[in-house]
Protein backbone atom coordinates (compact mmCIF):
# COMPACT_ATOMS: atom_id res chain seq x y z
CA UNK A 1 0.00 0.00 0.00
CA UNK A 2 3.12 2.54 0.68
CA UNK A 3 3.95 1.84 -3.29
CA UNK A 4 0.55 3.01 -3.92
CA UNK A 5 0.52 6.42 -2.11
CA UNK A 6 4.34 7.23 -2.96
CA UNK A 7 2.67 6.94 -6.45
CA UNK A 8 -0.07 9.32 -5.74
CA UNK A 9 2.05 12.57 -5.29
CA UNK A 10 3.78 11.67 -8.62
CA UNK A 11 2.09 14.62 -10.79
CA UNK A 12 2.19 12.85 -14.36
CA UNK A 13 -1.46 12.50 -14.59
CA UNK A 14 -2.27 15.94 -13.60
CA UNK A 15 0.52 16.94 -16.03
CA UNK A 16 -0.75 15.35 -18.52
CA UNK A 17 -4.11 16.65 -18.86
CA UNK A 18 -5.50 13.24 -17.18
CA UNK A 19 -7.83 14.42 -14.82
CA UNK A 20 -10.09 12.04 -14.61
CA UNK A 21 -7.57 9.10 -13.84
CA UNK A 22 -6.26 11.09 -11.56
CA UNK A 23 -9.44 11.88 -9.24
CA UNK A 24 -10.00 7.82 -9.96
CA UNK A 25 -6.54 7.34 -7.91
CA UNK A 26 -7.22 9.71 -5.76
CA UNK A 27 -10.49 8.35 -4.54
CA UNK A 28 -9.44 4.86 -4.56
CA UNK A 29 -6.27 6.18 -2.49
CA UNK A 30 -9.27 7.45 0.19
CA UNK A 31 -11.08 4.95 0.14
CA UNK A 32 -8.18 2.80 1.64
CA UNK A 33 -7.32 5.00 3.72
CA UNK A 34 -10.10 8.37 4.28
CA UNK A 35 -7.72 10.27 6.50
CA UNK A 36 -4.40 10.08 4.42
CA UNK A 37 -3.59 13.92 4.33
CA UNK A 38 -1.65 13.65 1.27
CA UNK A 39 -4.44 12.10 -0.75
CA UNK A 40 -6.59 14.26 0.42
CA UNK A 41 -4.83 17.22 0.04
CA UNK A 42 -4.06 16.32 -4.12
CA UNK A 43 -7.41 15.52 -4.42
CA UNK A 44 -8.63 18.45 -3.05
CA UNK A 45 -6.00 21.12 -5.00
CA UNK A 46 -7.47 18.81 -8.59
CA UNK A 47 -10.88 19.70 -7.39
CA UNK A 48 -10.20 23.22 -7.16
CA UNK A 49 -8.28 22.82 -10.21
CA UNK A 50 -11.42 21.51 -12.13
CA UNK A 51 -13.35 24.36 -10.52
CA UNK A 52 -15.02 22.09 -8.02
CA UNK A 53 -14.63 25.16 -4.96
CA UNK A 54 -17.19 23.77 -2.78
CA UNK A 55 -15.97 20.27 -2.84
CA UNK A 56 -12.55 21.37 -2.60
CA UNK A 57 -13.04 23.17 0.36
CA UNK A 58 -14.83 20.39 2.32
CA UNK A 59 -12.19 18.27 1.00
CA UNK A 60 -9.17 20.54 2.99
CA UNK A 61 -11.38 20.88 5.40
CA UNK A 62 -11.04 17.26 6.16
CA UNK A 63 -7.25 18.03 5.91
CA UNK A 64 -7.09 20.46 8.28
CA UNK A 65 -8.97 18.13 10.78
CA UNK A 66 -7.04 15.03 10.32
CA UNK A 67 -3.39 17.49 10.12
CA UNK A 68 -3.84 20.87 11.79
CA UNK A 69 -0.24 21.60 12.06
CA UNK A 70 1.31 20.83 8.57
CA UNK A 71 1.56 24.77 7.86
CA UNK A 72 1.74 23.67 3.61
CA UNK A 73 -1.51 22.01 4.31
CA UNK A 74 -2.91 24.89 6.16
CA UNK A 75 -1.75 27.08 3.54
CA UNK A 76 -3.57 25.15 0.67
CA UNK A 77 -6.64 24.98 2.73
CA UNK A 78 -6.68 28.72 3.02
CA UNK A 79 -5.95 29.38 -0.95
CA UNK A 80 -9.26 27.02 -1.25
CA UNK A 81 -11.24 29.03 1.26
CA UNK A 82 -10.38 32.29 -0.44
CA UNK A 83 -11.33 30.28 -4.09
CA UNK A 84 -14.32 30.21 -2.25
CA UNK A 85 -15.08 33.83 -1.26
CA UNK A 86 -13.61 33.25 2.62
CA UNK A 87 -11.61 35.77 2.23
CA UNK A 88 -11.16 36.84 6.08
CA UNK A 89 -10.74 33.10 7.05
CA UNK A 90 -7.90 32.67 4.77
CA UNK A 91 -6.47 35.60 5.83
CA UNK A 92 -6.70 34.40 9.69
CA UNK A 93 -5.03 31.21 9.01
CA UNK A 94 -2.47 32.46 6.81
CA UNK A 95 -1.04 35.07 9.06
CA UNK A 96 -0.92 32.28 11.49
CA UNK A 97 1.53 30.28 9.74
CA UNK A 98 5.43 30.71 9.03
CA UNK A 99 6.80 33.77 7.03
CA UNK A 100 8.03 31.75 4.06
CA UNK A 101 8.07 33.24 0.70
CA UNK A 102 4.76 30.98 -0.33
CA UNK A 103 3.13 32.32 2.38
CA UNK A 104 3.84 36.56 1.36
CA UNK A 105 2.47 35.13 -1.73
CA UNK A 106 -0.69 33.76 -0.78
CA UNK A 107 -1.01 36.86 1.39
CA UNK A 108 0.14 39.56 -0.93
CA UNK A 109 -2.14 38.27 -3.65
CA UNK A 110 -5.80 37.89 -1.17
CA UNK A 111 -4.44 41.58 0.29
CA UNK A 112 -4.93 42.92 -3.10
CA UNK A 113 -7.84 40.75 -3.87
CA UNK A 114 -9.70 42.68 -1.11
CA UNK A 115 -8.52 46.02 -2.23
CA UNK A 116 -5.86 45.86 0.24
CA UNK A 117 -2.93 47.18 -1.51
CA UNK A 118 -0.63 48.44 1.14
CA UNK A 119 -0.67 44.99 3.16
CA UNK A 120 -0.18 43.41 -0.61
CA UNK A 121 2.74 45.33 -0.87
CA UNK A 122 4.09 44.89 2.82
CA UNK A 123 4.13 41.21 2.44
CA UNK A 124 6.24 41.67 -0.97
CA UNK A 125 8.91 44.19 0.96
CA UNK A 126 9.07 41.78 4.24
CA UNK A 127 10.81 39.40 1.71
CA UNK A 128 13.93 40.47 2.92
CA UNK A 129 13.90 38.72 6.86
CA UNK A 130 12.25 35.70 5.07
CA UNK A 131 14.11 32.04 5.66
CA UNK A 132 14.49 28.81 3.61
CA UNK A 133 14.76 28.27 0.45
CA UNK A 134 12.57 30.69 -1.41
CA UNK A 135 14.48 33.62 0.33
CA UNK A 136 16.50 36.50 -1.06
CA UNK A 137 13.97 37.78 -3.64
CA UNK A 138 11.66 34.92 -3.19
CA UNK A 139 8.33 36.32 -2.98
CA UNK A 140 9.04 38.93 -6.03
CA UNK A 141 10.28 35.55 -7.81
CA UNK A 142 7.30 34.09 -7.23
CA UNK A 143 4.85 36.62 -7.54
CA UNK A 144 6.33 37.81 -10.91
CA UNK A 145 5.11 33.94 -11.88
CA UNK A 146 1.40 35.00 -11.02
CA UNK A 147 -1.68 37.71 -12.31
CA UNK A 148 0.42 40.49 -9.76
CA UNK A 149 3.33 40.13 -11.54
CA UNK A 150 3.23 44.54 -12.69
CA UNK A 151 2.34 44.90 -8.64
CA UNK A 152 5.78 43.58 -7.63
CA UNK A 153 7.72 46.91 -9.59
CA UNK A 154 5.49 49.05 -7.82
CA UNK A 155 5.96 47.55 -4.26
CA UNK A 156 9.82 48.48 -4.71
CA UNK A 157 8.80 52.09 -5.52
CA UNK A 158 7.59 52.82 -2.34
């Protein structure tokens, strides 16, 4: 059974435009074991993926319950609840977390989502104290990768 879940966060199906073998794994992978986190956390990100919001969100929810201290699975629960118009909840448990550079991401990009452009920007020129390996320039790296990525020059202005 270990073969089967080390096989499960190997991304080739998702890659590969096979969604629908992929949710198959994934809910076979649950329904050996319901309260594997890392199943259920890939099956929830291809359900948001596929625009499924609600059922993603119950999904991390069950995540959350069965690992409330993995801060990357906090973090993906809280992208999912601001997917799903939670903004202030995703906010709350995202400040909670460590400063790593996905986290200033997540942050920066829900700030400006809400019209929040000075804590957007705050998160992007905090980068500097960050640690691990995204540091150095890692949240203006990875924000240049997403919809903010003309926000990032105008952070540095300020």
């Amino acid at each position: 059974m270990g073969d089967f879940f080390a096989e499960l966060k190997r991304p080739e199906h998702l890659r590969s435009g096979k969604l629908a073998l992929a949710e198959k794994s994934y809910l076979k992978a649950l329904e050996l074991d319901p309260n594997n986190p890392d199943a259920l956390q890939l099956y929830g990100n291809l359900l948001a993926e596929v625009g499924r919001l609600k059922d993603s969100l119950l999904t991390m929810q069950r995540v959350r319950a069965v690992e409330p201290f993995v801060p990357i699975l906090n973090l993906n629960a809280a992208t999912v609840e601001w997917l799903n118009g939670q903004d202030d909840a995703a906010v709350q448990t995202i400040e909670g977390l460590p400063r790593v550079a996905a986290r200033a991401v997540n942050l920066s990009q829900i700030y400006a989502a809400m019209g929040r452009y000075r804590d957007a920007a705050d998160q992007v020129l905090e980068d500097e104290p960050l640690q691990g390996p995204h540091a150095q320039g890692g949240v203006a790296r990875l924000l240049a990768r997403t919809r903010l990525a003309g926000f990032v020059p105008l952070c540095r202005r300020r």
